[in-house]
Protein backbone atom coordinates (compact mmCIF):
# COMPACT_ATOMS: atom_id res chain seq x y z
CA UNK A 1 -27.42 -38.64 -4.59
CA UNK A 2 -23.65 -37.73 -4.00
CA UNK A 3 -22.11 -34.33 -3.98
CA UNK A 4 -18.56 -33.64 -5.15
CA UNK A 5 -16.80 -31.90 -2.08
CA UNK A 6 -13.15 -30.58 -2.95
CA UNK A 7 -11.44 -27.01 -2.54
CA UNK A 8 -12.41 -24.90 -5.75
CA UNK A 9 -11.52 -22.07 -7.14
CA UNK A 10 -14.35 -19.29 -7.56
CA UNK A 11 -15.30 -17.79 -10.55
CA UNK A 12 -17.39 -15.06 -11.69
CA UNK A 13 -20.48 -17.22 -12.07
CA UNK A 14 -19.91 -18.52 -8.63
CA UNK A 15 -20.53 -15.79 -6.72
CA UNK A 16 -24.23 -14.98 -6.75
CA UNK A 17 -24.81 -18.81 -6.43
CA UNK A 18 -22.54 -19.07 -3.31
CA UNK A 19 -24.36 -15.37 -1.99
CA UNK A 20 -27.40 -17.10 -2.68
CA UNK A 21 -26.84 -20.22 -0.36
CA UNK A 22 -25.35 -18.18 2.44
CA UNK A 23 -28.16 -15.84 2.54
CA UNK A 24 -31.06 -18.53 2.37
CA UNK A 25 -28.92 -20.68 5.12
CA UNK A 26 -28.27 -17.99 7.34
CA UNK A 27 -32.45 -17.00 6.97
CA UNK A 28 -33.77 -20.73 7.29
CA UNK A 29 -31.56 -21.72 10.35
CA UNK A 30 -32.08 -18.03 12.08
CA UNK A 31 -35.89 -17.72 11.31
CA UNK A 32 -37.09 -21.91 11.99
CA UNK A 33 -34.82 -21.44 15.40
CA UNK A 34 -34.68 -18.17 16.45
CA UNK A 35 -37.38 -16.10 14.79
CA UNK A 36 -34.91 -13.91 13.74
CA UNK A 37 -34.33 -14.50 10.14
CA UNK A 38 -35.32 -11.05 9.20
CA UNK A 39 -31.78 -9.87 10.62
CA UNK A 40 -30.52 -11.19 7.00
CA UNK A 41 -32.70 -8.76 4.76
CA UNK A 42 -34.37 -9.86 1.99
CA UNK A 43 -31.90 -10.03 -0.89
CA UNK A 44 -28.39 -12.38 -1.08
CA UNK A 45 -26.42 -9.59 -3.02
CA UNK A 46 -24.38 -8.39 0.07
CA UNK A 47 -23.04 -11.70 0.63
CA UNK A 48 -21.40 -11.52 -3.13
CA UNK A 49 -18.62 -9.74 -0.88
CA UNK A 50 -17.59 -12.80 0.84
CA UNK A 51 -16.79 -14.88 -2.34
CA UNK A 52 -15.15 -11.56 -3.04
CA UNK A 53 -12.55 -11.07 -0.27
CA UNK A 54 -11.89 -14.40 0.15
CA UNK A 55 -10.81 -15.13 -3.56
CA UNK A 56 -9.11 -12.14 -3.47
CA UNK A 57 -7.26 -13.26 -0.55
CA UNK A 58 -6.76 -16.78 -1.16
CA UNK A 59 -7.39 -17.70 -4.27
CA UNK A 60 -8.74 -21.88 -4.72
CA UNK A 61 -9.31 -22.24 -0.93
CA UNK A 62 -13.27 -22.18 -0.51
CA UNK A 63 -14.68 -25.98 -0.21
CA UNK A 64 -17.59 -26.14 -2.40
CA UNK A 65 -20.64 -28.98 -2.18
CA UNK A 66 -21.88 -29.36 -6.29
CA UNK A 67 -24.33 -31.89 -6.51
CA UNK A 68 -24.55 -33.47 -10.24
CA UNK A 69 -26.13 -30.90 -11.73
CA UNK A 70 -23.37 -28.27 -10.37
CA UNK A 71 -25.47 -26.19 -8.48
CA UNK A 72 -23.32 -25.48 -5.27
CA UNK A 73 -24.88 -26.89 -2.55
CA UNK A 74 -22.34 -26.20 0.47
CA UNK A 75 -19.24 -24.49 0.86
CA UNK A 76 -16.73 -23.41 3.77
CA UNK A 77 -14.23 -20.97 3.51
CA UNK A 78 -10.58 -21.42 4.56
CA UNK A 79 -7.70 -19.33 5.17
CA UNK A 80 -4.41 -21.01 5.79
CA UNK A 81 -2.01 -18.49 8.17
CA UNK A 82 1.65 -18.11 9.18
CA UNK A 83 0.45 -20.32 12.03
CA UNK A 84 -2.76 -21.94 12.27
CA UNK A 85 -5.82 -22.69 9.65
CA UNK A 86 -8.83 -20.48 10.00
CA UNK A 87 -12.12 -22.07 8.97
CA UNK A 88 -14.62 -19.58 7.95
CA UNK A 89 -18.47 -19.43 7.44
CA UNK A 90 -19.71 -22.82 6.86
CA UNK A 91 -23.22 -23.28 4.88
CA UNK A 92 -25.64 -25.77 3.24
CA UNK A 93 -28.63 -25.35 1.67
CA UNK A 94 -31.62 -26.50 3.39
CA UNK A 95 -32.76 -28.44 1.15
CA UNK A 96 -29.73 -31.18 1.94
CA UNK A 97 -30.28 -31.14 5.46
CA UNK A 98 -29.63 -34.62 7.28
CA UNK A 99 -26.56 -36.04 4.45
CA UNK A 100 -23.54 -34.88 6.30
CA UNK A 101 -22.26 -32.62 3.85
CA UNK A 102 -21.07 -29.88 6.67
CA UNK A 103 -18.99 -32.79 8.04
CA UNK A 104 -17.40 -34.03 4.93
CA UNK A 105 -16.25 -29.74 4.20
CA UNK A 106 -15.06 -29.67 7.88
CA UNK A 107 -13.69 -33.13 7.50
CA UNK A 108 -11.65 -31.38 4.17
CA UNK A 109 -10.49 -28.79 5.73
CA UNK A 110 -9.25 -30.85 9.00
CA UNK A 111 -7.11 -33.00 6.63
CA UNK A 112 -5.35 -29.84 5.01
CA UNK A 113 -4.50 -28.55 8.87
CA UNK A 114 -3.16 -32.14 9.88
CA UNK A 115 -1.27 -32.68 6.35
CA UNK A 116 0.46 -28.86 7.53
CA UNK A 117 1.09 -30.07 10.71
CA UNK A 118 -0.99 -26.68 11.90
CA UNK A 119 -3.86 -26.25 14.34
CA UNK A 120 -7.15 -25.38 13.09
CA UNK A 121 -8.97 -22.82 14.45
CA UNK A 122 -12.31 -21.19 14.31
CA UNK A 123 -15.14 -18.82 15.92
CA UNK A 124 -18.78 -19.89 16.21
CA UNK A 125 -22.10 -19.05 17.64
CA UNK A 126 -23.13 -20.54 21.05
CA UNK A 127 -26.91 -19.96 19.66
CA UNK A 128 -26.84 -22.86 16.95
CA UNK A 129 -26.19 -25.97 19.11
CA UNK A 130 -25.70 -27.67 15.48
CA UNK A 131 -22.57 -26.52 14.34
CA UNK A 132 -21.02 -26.04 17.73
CA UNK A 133 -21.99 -30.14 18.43
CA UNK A 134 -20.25 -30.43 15.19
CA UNK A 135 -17.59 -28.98 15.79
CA UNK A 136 -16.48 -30.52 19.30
CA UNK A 137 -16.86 -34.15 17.87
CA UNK A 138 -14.35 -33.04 15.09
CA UNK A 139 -12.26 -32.46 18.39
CA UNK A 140 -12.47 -28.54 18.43
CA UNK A 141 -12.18 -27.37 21.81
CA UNK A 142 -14.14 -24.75 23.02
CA UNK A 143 -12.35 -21.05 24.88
CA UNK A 144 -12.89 -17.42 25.02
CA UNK A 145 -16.55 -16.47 24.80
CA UNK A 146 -17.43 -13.43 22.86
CA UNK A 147 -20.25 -10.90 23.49
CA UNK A 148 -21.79 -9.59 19.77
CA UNK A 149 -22.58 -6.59 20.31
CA UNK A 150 -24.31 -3.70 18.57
CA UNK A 151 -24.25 0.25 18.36
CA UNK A 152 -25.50 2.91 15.80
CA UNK A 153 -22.74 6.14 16.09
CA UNK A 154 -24.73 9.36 16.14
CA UNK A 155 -24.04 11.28 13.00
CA UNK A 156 -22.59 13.92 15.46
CA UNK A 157 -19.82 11.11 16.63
CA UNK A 158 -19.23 9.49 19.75
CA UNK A 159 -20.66 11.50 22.89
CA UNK A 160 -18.91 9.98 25.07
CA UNK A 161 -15.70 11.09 26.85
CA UNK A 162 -12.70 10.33 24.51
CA UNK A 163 -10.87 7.95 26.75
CA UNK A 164 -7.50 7.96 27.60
CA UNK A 165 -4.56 7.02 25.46
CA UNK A 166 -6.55 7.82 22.22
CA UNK A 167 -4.08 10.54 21.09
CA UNK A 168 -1.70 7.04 20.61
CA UNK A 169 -4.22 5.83 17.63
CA UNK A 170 -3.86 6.43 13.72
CA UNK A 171 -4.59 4.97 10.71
CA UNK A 172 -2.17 2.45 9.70
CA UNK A 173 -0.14 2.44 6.82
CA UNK A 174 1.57 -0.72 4.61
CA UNK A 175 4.34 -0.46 6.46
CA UNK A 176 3.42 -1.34 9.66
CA UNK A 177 1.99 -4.66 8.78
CA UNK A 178 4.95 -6.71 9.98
CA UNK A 179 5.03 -4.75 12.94
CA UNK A 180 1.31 -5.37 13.90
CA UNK A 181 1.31 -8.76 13.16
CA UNK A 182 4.51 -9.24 15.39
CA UNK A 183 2.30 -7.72 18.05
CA UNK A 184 -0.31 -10.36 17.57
CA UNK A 185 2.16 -12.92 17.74
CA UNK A 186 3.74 -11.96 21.18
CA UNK A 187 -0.09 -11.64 22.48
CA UNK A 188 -1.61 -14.41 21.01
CA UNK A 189 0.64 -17.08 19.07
CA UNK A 190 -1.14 -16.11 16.22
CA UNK A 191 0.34 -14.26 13.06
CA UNK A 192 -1.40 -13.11 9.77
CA UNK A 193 0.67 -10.46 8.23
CA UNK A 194 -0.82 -10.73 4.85
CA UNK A 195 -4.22 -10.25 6.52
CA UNK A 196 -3.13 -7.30 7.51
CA UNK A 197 -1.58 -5.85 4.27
CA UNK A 198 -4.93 -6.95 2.75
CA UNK A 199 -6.74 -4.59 5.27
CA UNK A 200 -4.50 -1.93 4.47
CA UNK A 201 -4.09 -1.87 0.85
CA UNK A 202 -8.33 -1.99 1.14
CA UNK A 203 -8.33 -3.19 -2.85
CA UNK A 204 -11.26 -5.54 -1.99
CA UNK A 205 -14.13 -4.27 0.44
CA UNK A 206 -14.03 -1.22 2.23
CA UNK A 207 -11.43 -1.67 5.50
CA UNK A 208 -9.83 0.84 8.01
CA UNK A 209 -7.01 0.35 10.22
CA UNK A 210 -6.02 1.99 13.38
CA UNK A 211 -3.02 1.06 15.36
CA UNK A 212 -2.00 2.58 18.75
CA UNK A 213 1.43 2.93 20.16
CA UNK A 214 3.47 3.34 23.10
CA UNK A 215 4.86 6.61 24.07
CA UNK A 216 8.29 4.70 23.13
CA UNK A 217 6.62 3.82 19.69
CA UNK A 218 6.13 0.29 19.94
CA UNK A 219 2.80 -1.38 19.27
CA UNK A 220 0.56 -1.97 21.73
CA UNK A 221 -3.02 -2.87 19.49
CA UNK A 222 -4.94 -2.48 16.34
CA UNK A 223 -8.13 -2.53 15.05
CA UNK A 224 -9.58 -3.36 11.53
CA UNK A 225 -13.42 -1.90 10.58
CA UNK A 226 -15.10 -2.74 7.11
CA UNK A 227 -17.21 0.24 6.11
CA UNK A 228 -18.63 -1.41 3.09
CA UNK A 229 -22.24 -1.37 2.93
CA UNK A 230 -22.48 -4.88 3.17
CA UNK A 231 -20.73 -5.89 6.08
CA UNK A 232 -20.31 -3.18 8.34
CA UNK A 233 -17.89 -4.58 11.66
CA UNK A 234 -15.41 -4.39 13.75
CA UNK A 235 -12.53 -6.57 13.66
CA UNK A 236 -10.02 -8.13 13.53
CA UNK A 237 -7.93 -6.65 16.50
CA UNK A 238 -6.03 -6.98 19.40
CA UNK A 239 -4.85 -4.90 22.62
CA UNK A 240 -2.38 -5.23 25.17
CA UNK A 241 -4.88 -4.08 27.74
CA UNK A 242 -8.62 -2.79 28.50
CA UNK A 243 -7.49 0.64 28.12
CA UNK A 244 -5.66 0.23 24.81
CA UNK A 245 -8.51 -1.43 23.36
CA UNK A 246 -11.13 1.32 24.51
CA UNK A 247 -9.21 4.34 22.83
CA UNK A 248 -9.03 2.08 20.04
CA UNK A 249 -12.64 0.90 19.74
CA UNK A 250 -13.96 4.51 20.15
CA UNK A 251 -11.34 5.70 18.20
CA UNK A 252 -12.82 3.59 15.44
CA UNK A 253 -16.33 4.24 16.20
CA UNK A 254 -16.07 7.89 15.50
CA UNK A 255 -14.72 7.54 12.58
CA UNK A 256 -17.94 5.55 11.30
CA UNK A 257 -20.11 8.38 12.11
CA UNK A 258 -23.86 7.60 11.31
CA UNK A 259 -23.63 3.85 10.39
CA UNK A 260 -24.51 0.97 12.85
CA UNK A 261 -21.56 -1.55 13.20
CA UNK A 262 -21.35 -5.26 15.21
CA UNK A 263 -18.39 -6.18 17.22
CA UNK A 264 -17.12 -8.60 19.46
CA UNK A 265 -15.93 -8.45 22.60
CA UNK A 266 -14.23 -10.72 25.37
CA UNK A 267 -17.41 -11.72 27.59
CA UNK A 268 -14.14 -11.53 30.30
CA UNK A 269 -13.45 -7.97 29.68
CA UNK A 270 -15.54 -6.52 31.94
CA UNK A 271 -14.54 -2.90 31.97
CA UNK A 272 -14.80 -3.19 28.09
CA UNK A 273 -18.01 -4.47 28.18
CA UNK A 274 -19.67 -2.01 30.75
CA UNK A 275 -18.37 1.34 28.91
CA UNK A 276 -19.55 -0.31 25.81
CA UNK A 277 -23.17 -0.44 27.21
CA UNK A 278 -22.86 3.13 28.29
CA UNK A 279 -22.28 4.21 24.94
CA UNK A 280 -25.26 2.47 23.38
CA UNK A 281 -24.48 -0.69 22.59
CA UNK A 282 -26.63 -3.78 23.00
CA UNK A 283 -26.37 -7.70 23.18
CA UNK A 284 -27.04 -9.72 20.29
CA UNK A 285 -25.36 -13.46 19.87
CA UNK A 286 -22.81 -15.17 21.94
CA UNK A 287 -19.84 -16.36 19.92
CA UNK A 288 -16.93 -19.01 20.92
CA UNK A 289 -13.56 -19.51 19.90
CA UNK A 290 -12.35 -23.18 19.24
CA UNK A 291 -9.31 -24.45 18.06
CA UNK A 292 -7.87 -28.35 17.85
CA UNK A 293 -4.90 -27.37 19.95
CA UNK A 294 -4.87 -26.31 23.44
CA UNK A 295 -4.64 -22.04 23.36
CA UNK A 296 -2.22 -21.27 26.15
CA UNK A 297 -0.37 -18.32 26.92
CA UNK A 298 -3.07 -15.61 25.20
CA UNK A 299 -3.09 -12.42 26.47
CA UNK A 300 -4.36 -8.90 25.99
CA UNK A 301 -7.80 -7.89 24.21
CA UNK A 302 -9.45 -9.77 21.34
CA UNK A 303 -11.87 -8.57 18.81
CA UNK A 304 -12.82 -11.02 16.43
CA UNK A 305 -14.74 -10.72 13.03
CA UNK A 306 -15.84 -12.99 10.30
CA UNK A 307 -14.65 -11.96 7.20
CA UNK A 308 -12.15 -12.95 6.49
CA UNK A 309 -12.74 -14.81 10.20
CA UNK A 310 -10.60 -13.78 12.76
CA UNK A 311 -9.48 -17.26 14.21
């Protein structure tokens, strides 16, 4: 049996099927591996916001699997940027385990960076030796490691000390998009300014932005939440220093009073890290960023995210 594998454009009727597959993938591989496929819930409808956002985004870019029958069978979300090719979440359904088909989607999307002439670049979990194997024969190479990390705000807000330089962070508005993604440029080599429109505007999903500035008003980090029931993170953002990126993460945290969020944080990034445990949070994956080009020349404070991912 053969499966056509091409970049498709969603429709309506695509998007419990594709919710479906992620949910069941993410469930099989975390539960037959881990033990942990309970972390998923029970029901695929909260993934319907991933067909969402990235159709919205970029419309005709998801590779789909459809076997014969054209029941979707695989898919693998890309994201083409000012300067590099983000590969998303990549999935298969269990029941065509062992044919390749997560190659022949990677293999897809690794022929749309080359034609380009762009790196491609992605972020994936050190836990499932499977996909990372996958990826480093496709020649991804392997740099920052990320700490996942998780904390429920009290429905008080943060308890802890507001750190310093917090009175630099608001919410963003449209037109600081350009300027943002300038600042990700200069920190690092990466620019996505219609990401960050999309995050403002917040048409599709639920998002937040806060940006913090220098007493001379330049712009020295951001930070993107989603507050939508179904995905609620941290990311995509960047700072130019530990400091920066604490007033911004618990800048961010207050304002999600009550919920429990995920984020990601530089494994390097020690001070980070620490006052993150001493507000609550706890360990829960290890992620990696890869890319098929050397990364030279980053700086500052990541936080990445997955939807759309953060690469």
């Amino acid at each position: 049996m053969s499966e056509i594998i091409d970049f498709t454009p969603l429709i309506a009727a695509d998007r419990e099927p594709i919710a479906r597959l992620l949910h069941r993938a993410l469930v099989h591989w975390y539960e037959s591996r881990l033990g942990q496929g309970a972390r998923f819930g029970d029901s695929s409808e909260p993934f319907t916001l991933f067909p969402d956002v990235y159709e919205a985004l970029d419309p005709g870019e998801c590779i789909t699997a459809r076997a014969e029958s054209g029941e979707i069978v695989g898919m693998c979300f890309t994201h083409e940027r000012e300067t590099h090719v983000s590969i998303g979440i990549v999935a298969t359904s269990p029941d065509v385990g062992g044919r390749g088909i997560a190659k022949k989607m990677m293999s897809l999307a690794l022929e749309k960076a080359k034609r380009l002439g762009k790196p491609a670049r992605l972020v994936s979990s050190l836990l499932n030796l499977d996909s990372f194997s996958l990826y480093t024969r496709l020649g991804f190479v392997p740099g920052a490691i990320f700490q996942d990390l998780l904390i429920t705000v009290p429905e008080t807000g943060m308890t802890a000390a507001t750190p310093a330089g917090s009175e630099r962070v608001r919410e963003a508005v449209l037109a600081d998009a350009p300027r943002i993604a300038d600042f990700e440029h200069t920190q690092q080599g990466i620019r996505r300014e219609k990401d960050i429109a999309f995050f403002i505007r917040n048409e599709v999903g639920a998002w937040r932005v806060n940006v913090s500035e220098t007493a001379e008003g330049r712009v020295d980090g951001f930070l993107v939440v989603s507050a939508h029931p179904s995905f609620t993170m941290i990311g995509p953002g960047v700072a130019a220093d530990e400091e920066t990126a604490l007033a911004l993460l618990w800048k961010t945290l207050d304002g999600q009073r009550g919920k429990t969020l995920v984020f990601l944080v530089p494994c390097a990034a020690v001070k980070l890290v620490r006052t993150a445990y001493s507000w609550g949070a706890r360990n829960v994956e290890l992620h990696v960023a890869q890319s098929t080009e050397p990364v030279t020349g980053a700086k500052g404070v990541v936080f990445p995210t997955f939807l759309p991912e953060t690469a």
